[in-house]
N, C-alpha and C. Protein backbone atom coordinates (compact mmCIF):
# COMPACT_ATOMS: atom_id res chain seq x y z
N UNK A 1 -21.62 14.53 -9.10
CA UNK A 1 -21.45 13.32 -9.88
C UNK A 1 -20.14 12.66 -9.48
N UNK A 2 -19.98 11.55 -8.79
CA UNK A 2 -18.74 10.83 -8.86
C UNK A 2 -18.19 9.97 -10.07
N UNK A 3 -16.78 10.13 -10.21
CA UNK A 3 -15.88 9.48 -10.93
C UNK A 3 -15.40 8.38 -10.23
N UNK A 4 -15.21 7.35 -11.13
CA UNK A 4 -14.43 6.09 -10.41
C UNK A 4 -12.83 6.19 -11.23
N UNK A 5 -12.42 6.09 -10.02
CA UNK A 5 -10.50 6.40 -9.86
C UNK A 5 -10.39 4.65 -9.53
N UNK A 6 -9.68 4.33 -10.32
CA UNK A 6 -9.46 2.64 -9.90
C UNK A 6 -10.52 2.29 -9.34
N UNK A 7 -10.29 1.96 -8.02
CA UNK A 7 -11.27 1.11 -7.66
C UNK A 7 -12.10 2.20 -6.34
N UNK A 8 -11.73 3.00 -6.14
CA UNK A 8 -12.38 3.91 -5.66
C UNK A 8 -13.28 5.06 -6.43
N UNK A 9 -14.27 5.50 -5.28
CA UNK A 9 -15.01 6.43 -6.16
C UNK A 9 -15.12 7.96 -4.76
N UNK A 10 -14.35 8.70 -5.92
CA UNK A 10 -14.64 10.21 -5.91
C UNK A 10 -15.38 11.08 -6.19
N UNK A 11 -15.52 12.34 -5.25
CA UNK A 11 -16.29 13.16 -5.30
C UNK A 11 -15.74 14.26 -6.38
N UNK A 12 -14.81 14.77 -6.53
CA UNK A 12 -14.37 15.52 -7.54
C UNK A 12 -13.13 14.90 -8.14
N UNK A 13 -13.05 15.88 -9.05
CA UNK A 13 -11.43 15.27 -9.70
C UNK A 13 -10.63 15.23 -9.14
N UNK A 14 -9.80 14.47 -9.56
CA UNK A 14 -7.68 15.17 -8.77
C UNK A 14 -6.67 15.73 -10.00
N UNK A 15 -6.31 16.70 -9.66
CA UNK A 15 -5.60 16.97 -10.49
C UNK A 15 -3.95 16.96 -9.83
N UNK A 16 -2.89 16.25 -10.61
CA UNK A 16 -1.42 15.71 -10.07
C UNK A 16 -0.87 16.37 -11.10
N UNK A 17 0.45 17.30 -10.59
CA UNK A 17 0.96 18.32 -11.04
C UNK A 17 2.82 16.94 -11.24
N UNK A 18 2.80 17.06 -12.60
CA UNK A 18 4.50 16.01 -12.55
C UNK A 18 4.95 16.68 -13.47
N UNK A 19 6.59 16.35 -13.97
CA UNK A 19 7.30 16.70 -14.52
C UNK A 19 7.42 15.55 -15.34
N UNK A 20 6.85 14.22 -15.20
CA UNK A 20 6.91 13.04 -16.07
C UNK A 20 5.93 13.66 -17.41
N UNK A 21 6.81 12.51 -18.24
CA UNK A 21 6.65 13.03 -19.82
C UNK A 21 5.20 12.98 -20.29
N UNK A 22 4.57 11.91 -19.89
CA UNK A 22 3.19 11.66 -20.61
C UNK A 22 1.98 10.72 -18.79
N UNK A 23 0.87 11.10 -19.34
CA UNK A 23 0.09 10.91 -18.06
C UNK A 23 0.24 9.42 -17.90
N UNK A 24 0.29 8.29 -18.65
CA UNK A 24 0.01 6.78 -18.00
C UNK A 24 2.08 6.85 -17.14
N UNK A 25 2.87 7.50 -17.39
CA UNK A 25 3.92 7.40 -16.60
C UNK A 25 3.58 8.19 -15.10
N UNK A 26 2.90 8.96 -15.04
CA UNK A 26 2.67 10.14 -14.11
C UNK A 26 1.64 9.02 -13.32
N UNK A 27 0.39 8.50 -14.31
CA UNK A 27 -0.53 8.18 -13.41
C UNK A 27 0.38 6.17 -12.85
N UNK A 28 1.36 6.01 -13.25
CA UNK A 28 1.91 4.86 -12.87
C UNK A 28 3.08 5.20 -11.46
N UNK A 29 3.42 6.37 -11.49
CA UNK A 29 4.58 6.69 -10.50
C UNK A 29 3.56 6.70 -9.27
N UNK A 30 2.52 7.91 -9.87
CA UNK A 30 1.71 7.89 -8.25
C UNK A 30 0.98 6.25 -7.66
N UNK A 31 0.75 5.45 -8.34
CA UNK A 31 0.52 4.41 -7.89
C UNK A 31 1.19 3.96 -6.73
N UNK A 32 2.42 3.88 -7.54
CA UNK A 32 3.96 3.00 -6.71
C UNK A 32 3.55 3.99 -5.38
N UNK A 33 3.75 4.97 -5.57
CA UNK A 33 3.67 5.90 -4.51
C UNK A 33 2.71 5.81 -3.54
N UNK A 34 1.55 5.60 -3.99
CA UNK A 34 0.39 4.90 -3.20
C UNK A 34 0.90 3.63 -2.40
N UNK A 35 0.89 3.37 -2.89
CA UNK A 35 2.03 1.56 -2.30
C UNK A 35 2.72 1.63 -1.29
N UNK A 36 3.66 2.75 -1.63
CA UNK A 36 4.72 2.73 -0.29
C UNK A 36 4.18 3.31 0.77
N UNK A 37 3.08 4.77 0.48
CA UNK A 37 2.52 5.22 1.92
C UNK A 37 2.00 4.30 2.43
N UNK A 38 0.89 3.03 1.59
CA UNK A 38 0.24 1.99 2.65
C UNK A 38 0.97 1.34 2.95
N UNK A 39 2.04 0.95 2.94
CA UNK A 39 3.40 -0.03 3.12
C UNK A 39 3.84 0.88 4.33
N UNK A 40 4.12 2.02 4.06
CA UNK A 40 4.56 2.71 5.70
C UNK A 40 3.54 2.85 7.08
N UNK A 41 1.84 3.15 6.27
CA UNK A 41 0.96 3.10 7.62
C UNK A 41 0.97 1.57 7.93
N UNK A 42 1.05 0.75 7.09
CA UNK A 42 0.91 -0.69 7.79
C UNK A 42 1.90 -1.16 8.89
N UNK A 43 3.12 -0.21 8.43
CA UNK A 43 4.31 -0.82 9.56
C UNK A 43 3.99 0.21 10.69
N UNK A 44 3.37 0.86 10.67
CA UNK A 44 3.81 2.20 11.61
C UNK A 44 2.65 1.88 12.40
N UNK A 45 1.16 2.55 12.33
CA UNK A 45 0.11 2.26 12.87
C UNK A 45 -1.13 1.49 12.59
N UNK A 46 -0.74 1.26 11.37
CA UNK A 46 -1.92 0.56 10.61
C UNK A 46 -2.31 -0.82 11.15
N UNK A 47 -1.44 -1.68 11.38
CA UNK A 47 -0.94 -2.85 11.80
C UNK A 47 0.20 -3.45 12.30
N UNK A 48 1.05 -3.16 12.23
CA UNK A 48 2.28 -3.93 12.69
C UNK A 48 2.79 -2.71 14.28
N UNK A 49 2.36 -1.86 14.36
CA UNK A 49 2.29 -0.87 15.02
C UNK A 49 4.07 -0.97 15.36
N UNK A 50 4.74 -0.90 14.84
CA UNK A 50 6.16 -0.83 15.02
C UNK A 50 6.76 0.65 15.67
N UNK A 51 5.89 1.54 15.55
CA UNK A 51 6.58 2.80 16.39
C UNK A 51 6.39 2.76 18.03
N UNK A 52 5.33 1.71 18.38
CA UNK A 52 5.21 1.41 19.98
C UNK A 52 6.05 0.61 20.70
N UNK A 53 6.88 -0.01 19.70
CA UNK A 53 7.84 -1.28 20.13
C UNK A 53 8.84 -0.50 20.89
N UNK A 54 9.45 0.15 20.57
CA UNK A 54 10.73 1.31 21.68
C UNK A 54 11.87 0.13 21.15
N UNK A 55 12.32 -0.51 20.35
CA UNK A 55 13.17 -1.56 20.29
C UNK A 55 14.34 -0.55 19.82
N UNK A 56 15.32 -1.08 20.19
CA UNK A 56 16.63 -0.21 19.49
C UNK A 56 18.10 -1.22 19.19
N UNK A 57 18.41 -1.15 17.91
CA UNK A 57 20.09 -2.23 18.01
C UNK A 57 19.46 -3.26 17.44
N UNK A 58 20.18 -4.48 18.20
CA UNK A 58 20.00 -5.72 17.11
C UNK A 58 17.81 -6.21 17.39
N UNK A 59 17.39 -5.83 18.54
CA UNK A 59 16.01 -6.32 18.68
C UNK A 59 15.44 -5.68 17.33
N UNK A 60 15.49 -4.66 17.49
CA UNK A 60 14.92 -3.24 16.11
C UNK A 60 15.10 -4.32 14.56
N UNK A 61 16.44 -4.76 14.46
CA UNK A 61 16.74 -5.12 13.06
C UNK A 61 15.74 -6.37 12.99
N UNK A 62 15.80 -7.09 14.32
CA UNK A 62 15.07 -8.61 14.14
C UNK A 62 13.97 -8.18 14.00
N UNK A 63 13.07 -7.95 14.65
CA UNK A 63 11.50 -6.97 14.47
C UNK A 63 11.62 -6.92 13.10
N UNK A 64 12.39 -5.69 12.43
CA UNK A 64 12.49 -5.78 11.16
C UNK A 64 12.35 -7.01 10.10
N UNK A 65 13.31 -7.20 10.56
CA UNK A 65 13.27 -8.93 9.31
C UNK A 65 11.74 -9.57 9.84
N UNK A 66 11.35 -9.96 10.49
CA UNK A 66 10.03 -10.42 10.97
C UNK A 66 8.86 -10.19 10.45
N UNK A 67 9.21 -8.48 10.31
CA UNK A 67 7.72 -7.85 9.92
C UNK A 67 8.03 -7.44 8.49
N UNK A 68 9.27 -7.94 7.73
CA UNK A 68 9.37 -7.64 6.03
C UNK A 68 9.35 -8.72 5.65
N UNK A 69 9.35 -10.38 6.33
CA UNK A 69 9.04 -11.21 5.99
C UNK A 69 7.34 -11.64 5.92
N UNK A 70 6.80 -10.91 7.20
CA UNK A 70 5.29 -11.40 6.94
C UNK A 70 4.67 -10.54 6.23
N UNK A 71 5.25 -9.34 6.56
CA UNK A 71 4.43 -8.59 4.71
C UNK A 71 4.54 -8.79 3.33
N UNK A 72 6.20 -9.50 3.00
CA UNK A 72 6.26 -9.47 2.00
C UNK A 72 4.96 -10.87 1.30
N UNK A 73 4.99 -11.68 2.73
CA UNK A 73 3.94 -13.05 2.38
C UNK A 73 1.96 -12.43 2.36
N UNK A 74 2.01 -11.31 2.79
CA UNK A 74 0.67 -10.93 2.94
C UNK A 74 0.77 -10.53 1.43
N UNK A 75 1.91 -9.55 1.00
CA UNK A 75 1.86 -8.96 -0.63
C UNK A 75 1.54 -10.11 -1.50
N UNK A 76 2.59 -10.67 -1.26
CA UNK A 76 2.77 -12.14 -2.34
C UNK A 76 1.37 -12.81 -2.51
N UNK A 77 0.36 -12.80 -1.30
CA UNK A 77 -0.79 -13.69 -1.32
C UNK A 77 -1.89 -13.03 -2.03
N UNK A 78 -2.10 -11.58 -1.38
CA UNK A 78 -2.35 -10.46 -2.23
C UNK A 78 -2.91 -10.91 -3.87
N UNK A 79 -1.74 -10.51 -4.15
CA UNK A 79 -1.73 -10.55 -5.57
C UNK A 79 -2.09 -12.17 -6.17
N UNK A 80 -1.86 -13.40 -5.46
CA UNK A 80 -1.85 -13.99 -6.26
C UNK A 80 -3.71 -14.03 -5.94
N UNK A 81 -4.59 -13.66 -4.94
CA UNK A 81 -5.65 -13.25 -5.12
C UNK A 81 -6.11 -12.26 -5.92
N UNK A 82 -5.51 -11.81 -6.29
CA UNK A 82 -6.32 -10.26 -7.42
C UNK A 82 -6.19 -11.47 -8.67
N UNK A 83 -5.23 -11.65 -8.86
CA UNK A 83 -5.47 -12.79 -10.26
C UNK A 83 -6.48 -13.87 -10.21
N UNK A 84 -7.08 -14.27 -9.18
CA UNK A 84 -7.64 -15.20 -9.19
C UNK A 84 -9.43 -14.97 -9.00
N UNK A 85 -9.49 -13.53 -9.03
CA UNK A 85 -10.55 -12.33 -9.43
C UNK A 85 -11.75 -13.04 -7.92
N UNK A 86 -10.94 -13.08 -6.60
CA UNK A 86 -11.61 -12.94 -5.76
C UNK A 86 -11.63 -12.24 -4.39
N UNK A 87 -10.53 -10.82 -5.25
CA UNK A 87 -9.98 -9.99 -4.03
C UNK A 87 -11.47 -9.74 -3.38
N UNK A 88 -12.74 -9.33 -4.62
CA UNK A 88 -13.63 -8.93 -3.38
C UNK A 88 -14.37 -9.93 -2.32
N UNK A 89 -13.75 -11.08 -2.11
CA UNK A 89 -14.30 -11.75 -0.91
C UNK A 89 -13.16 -11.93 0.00
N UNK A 90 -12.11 -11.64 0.16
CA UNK A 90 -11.05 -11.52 0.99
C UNK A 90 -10.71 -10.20 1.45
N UNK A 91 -10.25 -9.10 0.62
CA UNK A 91 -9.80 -7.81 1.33
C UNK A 91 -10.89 -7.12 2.07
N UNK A 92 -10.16 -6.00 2.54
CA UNK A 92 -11.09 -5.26 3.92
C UNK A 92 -11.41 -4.35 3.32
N UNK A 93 -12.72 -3.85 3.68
CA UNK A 93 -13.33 -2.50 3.15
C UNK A 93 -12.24 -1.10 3.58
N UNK A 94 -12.56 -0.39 2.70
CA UNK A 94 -11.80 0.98 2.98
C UNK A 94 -12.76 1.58 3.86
């Protein structure tokens, strides 16, 4: 029997082992946390493939600013699509 976890659907449970006080804090940290791993595969291999660049010094920092400016505009657009309740005709399948 699958469970639906947000917006995904699982085959068994998960069980997340925290030291946070009560579960909607526990189940809100791992979110964020979710966030930043896709925030790191997107820069790394996901898309921006930034570990193939070999850049080092000031090229590295510019790259940087470049690729935290067009993500932060992909986030920003993001969201103002989830509010506008038509993420499912824009985002990419998992």
């Amino acid at each position: 029997m699958e469970k639906k976890l947000w917006t995904w659907q699982v085959d068994e449970a998960w069980f997340i082992l925290t030291g946070l006080g009560s579960l909607p804090a526990a189940l809100d940290a791992y979110k964020q946390r979710m966030g930043i791993e896709e925030m790191f595969r997107d820069c790394q291999t996901g898309g921006y493939d930034m570990e193939r660049t070999s850049l080092k010094g000031n090229r590295l920092i510019n790259i940087i600013r470049v690729v935290t400016l067009a993500y932060s505009s992909v986030i920003f657009e993001g969201t103002e699509l989830r509010k506008k309740l038509v993420a499912k005709y824009v985002f990419r399948r998992q």
